[in-house]
C-alpha atoms as a PDB file:
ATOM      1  CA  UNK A   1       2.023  22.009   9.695  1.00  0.00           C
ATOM      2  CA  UNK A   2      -1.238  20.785   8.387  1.00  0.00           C
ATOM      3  CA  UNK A   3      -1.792  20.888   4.869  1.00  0.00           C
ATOM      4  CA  UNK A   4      -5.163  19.781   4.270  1.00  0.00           C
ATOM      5  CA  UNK A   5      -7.774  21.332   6.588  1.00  0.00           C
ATOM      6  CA  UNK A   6     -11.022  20.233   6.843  1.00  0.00           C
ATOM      7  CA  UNK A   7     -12.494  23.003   9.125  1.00  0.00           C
ATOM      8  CA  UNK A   8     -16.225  22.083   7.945  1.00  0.00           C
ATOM      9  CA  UNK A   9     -18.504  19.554   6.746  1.00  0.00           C
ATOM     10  CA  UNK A  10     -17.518  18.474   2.911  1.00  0.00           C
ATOM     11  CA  UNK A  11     -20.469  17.322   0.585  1.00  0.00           C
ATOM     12  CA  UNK A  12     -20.020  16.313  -3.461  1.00  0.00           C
ATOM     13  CA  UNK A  13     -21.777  15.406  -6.112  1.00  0.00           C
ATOM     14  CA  UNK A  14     -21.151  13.376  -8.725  1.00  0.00           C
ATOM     15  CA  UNK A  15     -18.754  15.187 -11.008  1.00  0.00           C
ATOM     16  CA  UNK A  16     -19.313  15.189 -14.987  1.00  0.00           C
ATOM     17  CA  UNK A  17     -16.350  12.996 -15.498  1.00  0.00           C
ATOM     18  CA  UNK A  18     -17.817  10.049 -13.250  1.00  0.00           C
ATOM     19  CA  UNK A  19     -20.056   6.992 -13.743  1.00  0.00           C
ATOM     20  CA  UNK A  20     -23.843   6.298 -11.719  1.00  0.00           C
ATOM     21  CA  UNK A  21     -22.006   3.257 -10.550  1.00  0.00           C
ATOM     22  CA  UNK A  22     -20.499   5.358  -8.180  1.00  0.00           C
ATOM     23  CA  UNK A  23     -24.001   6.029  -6.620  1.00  0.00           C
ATOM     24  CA  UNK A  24     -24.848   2.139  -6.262  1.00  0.00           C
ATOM     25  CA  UNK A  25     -22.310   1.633  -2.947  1.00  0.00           C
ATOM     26  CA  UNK A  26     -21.717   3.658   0.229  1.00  0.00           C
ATOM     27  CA  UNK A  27     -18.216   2.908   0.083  1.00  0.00           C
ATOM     28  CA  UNK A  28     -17.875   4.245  -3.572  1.00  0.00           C
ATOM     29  CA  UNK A  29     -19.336   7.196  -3.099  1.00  0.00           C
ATOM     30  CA  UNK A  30     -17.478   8.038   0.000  1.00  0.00           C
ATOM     31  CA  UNK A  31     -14.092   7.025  -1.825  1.00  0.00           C
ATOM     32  CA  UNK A  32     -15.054   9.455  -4.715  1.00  0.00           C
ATOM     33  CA  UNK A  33     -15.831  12.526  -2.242  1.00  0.00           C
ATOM     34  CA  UNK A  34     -12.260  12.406  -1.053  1.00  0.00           C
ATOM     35  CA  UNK A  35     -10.471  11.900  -3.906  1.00  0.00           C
ATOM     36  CA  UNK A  36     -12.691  14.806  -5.354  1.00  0.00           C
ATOM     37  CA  UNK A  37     -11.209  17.287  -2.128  1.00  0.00           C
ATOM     38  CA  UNK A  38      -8.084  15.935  -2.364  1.00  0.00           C
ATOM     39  CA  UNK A  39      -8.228  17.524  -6.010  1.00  0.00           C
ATOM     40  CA  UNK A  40     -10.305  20.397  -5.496  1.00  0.00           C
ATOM     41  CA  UNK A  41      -7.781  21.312  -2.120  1.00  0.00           C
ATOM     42  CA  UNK A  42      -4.629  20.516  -4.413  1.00  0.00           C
ATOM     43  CA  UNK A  43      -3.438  18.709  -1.311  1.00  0.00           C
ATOM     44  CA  UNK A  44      -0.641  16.525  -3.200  1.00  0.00           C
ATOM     45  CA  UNK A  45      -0.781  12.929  -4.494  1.00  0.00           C
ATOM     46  CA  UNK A  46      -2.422  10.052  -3.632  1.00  0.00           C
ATOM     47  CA  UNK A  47      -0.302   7.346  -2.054  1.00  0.00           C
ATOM     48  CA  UNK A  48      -3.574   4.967  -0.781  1.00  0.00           C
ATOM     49  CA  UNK A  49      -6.704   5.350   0.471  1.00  0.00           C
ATOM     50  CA  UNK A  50      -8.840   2.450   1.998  1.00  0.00           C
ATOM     51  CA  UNK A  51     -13.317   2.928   2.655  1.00  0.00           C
ATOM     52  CA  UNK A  52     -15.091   0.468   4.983  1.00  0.00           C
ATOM     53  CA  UNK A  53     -18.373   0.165   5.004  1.00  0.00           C
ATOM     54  CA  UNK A  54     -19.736   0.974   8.706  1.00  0.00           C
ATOM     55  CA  UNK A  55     -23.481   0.574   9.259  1.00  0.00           C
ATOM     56  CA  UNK A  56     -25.423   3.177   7.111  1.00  0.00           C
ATOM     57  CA  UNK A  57     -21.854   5.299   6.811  1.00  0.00           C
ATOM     58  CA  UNK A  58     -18.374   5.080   5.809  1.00  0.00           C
ATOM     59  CA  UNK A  59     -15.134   5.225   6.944  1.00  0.00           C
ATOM     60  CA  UNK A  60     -11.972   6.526   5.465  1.00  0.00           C
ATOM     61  CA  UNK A  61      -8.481   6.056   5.569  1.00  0.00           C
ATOM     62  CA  UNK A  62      -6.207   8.462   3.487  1.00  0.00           C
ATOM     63  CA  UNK A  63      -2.605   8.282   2.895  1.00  0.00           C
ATOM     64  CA  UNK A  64      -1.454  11.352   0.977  1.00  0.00           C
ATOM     65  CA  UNK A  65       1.622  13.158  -0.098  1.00  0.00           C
ATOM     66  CA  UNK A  66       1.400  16.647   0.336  1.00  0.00           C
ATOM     67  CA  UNK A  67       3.224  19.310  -2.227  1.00  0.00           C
ATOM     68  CA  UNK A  68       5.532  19.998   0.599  1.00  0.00           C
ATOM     69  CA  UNK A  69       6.349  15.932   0.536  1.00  0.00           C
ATOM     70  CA  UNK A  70       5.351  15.424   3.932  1.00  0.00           C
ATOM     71  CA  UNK A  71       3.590  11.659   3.946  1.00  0.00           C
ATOM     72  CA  UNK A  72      -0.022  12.666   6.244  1.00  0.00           C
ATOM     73  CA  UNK A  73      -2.509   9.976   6.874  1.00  0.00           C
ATOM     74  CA  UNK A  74      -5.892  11.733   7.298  1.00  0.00           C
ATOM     75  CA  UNK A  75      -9.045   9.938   8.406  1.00  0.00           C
ATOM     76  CA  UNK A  76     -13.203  10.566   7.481  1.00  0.00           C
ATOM     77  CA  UNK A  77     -15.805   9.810   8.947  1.00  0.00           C
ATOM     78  CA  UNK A  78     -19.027  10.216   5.879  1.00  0.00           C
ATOM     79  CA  UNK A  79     -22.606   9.787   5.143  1.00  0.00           C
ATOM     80  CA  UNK A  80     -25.170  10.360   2.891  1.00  0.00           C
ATOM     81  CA  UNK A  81     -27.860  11.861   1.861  1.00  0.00           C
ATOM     82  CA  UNK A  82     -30.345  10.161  -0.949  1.00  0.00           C
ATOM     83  CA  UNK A  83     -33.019  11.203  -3.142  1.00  0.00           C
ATOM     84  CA  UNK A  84     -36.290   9.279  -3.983  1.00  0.00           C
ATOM     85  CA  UNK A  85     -34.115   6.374  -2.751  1.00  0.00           C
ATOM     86  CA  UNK A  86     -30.938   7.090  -4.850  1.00  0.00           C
ATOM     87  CA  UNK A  87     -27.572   7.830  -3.203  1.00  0.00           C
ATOM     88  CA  UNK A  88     -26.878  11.299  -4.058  1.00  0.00           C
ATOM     89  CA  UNK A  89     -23.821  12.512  -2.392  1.00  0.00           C
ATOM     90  CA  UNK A  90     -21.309  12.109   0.280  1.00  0.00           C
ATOM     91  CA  UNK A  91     -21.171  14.150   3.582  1.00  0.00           C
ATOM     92  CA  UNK A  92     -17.373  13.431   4.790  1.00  0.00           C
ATOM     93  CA  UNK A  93     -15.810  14.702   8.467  1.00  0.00           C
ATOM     94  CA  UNK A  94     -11.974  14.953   8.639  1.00  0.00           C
ATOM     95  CA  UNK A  95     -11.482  12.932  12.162  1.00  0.00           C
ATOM     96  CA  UNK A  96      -7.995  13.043  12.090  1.00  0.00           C
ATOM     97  CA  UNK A  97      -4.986  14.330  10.176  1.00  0.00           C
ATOM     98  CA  UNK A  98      -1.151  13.422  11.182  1.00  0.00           C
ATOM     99  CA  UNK A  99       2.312  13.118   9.796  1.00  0.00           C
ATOM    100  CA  UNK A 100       2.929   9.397   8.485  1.00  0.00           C
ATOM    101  CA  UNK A 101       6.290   7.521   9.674  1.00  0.00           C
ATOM    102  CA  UNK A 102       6.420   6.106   5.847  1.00  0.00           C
ATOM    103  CA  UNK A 103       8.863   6.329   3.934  1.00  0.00           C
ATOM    104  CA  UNK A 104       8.421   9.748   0.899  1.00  0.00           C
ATOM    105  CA  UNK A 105       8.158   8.502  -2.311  1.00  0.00           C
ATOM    106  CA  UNK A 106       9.064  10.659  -5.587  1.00  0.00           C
ATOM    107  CA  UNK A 107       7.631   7.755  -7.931  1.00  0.00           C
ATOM    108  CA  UNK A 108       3.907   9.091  -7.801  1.00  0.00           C
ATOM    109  CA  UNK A 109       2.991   9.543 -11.160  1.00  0.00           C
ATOM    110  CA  UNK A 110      -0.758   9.609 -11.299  1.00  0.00           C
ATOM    111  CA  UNK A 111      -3.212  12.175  -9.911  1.00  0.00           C
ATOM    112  CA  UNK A 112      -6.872  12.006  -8.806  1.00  0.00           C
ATOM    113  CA  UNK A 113      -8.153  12.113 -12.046  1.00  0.00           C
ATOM    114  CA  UNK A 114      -6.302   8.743 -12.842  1.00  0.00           C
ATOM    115  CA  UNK A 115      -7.481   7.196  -9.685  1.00  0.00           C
ATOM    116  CA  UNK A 116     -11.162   8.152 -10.310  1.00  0.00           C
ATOM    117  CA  UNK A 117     -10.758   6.414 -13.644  1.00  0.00           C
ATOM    118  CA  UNK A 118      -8.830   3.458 -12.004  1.00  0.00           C
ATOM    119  CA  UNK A 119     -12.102   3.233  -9.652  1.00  0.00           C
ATOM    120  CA  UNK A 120     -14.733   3.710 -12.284  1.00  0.00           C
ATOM    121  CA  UNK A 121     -13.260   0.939 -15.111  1.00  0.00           C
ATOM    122  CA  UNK A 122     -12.715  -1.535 -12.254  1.00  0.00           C
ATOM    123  CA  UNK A 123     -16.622  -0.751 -10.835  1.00  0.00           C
ATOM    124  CA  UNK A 124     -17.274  -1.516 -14.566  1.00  0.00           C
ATOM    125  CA  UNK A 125     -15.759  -5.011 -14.336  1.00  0.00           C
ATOM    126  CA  UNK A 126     -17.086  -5.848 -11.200  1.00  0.00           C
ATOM    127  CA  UNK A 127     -20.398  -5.004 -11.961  1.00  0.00           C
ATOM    128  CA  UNK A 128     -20.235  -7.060 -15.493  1.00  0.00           C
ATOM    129  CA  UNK A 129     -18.538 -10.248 -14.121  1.00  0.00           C
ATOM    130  CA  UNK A 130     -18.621 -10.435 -10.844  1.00  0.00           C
ATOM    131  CA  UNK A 131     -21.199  -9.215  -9.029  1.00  0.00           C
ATOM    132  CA  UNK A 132     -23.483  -5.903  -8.179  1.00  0.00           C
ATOM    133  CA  UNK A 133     -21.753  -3.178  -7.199  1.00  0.00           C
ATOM    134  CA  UNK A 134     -23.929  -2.428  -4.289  1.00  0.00           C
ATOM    135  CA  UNK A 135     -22.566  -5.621  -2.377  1.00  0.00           C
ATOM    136  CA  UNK A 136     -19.353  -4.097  -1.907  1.00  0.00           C
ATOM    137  CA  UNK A 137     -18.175  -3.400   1.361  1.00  0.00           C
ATOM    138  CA  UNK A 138     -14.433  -1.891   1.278  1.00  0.00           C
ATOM    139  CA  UNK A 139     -12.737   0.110  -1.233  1.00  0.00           C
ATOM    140  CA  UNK A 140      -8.862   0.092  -1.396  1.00  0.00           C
ATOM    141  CA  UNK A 141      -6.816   1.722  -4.097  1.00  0.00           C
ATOM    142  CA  UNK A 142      -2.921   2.830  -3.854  1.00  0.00           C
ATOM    143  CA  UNK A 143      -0.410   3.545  -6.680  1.00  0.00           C
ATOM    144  CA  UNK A 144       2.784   1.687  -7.073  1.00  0.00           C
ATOM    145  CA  UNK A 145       5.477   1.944  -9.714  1.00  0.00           C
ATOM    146  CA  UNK A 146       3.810   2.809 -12.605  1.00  0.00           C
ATOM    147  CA  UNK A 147       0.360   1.459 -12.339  1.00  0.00           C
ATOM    148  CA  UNK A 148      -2.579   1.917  -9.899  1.00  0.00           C
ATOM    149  CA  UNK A 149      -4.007  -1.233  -7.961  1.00  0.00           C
ATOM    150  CA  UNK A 150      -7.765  -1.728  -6.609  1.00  0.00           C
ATOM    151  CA  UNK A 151      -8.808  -4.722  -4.443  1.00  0.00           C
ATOM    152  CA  UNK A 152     -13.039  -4.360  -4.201  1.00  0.00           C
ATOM    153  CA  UNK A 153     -14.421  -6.205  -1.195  1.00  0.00           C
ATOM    154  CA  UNK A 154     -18.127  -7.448  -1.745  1.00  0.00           C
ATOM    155  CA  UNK A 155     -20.073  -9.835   0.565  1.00  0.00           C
ATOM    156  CA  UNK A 156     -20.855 -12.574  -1.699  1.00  0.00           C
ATOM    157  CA  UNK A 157     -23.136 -14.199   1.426  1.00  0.00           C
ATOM    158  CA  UNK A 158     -23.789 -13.922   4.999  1.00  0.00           C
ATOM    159  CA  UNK A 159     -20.812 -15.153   6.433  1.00  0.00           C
ATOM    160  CA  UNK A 160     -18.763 -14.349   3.567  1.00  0.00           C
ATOM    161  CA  UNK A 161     -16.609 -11.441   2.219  1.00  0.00           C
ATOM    162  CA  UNK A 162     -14.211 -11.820  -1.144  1.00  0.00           C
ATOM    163  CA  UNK A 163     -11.465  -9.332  -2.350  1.00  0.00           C
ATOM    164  CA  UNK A 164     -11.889  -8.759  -5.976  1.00  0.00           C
ATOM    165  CA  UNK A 165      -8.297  -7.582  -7.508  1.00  0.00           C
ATOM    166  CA  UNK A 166      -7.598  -5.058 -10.752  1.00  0.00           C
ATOM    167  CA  UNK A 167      -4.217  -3.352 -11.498  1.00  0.00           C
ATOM    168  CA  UNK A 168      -5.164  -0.304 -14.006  1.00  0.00           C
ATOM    169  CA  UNK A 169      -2.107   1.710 -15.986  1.00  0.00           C
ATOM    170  CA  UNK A 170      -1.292   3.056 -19.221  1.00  0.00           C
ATOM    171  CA  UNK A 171      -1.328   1.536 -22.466  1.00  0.00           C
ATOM    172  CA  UNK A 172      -0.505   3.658 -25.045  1.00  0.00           C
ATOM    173  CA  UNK A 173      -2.680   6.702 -25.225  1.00  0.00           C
ATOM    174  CA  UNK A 174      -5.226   5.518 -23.215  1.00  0.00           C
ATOM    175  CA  UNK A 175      -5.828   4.139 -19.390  1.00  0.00           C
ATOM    176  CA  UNK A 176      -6.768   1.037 -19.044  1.00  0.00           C
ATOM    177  CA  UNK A 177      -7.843  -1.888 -16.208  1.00  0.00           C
ATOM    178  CA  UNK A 178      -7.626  -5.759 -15.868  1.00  0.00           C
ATOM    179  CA  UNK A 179      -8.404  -8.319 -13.087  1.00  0.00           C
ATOM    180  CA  UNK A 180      -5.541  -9.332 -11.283  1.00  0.00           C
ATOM    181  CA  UNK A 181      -5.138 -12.862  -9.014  1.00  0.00           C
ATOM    182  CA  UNK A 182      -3.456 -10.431  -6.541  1.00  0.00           C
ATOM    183  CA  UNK A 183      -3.395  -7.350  -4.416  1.00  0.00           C
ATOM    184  CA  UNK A 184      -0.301  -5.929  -5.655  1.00  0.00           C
ATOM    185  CA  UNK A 185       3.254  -4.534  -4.622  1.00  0.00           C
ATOM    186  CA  UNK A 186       3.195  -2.294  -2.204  1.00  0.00           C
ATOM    187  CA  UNK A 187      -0.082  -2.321  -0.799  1.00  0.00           C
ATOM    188  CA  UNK A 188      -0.967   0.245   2.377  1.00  0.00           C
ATOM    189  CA  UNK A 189      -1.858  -0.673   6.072  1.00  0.00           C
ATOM    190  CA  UNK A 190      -3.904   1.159   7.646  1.00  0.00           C
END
C-alpha cells in the first residue's frame, strides 16, 4: 500500500518558521520542500533523507516511516524556479516510492519541525565558520537515539568536496546544534 502519493507536481515556499539561508543552495531548498510534504501529507517520521546537487536540479533520497510503520524509501527528482535572481521555491517529482528492507524503528522521537530546525541552526554555523552556504552540494540529515545528525557537503575547490558534521538535540527547553568531528551512529545508505 502506498502511503505517500505524489500524483502531481509539488512546489513550496519558504514557510514562516524558516531562515533565507534556505534560499542560498539548491540542495537546501529541495531538502526543505520535502520535509515540508512530508508534514503537510502527515506521512510518518523521518528516518533520513539525503539531497545531491545534480546540474541546475536536485535529487532526493527519502527514508520515511509511515503511521502504519511500514519503512518506504521514496525518491525526487526537483527544480526551481527564481525571482530577480533569488531562489524562490522548489518544484519536486516523486520518481519512486517502495517498501524499505530496514529494520522499523519505534525510537523516532522528532518530527519535521525538529529537523527543519536541525537544518536551519546547522546552515547557521556553516555559513558563520565555515563557508557560504551556496557552495554546498549534498544535504544529509537522519535521526538516531535521541538526537538528529547533519553532515553538509560543500566544494571547498575544484577538485575538492568536504563533509561538514553537526549533531543537534535537546537541551533543556530549547533545541540546540554543535559541530561534530563525525557523521554519527546510524547513518543511512542510500
Amino acid at each position: 500500500m502506498k502511503s505517500f502519493l505524489f500524483a502531481a507536481a509539488l512546489i513550496f515556499t519558504l514557510p514562516a518558521y524558516s531562515s533565507s539561508l534556505f534560499q542560498e543552495s539548491e540542495v537546501t531548498l529541495a531538502t526543505l520542500s520535502i520535509l515540508q510534504t512530508v508534514e503537510t501529507n502527515q506521512a510518518g517520521k523521518v528516518r533520513g533523507l539525503q539531497t545531491l546537487k545534480a546540474g541546475d536540479e536536485a535529487e532526493v533520497q527519502l527514508r520515511y516511516q509511515g503511521n502504519d510503520f511500514v519503512v518506504r524509501d521514496s525518491a525526487f527528482d526537483c527544480h526551481f524556479h527564481s525571482h530577480d535572481g533569488a531562489l524562490e521555491n522548489a518544484h519536486c517529482h516523486q520518481i519512486t516510492d517502495a517498501e524499505s528492507t530496514v529494520e522499523i524503528r519505534r525510537d523516532l522521537v522528532f518530527g519535521t519541525t525538529e529537523l527543519i530546525e536541525s537544518l536551519n541552526q546547522s546552515l547557521d554555523i556553516f555559513q558563520r565558520k565555515i563557508g557560504a552556504v551556496a557552495s554546498l552540494v549534498a544535504v544529509k540529515l537522519w535521526q538516531a537515539d535521541d538526537e538528529i545528525y547533519v553532515t553538509l557537503t560543500h566544494q571547498a575547490s575544484v577538485n575538492s568536496v568536504v563533509n561538514s558534521h553537526f549533531m543537534c538535540h535537546v537541551h533543556g527547553s530549547h533545541f540546540d546544534c554543535h559541530r561534530s568531528r563525525h557523521a554519527g551512529p546510524q547513518e543511512p545508505q542510500f
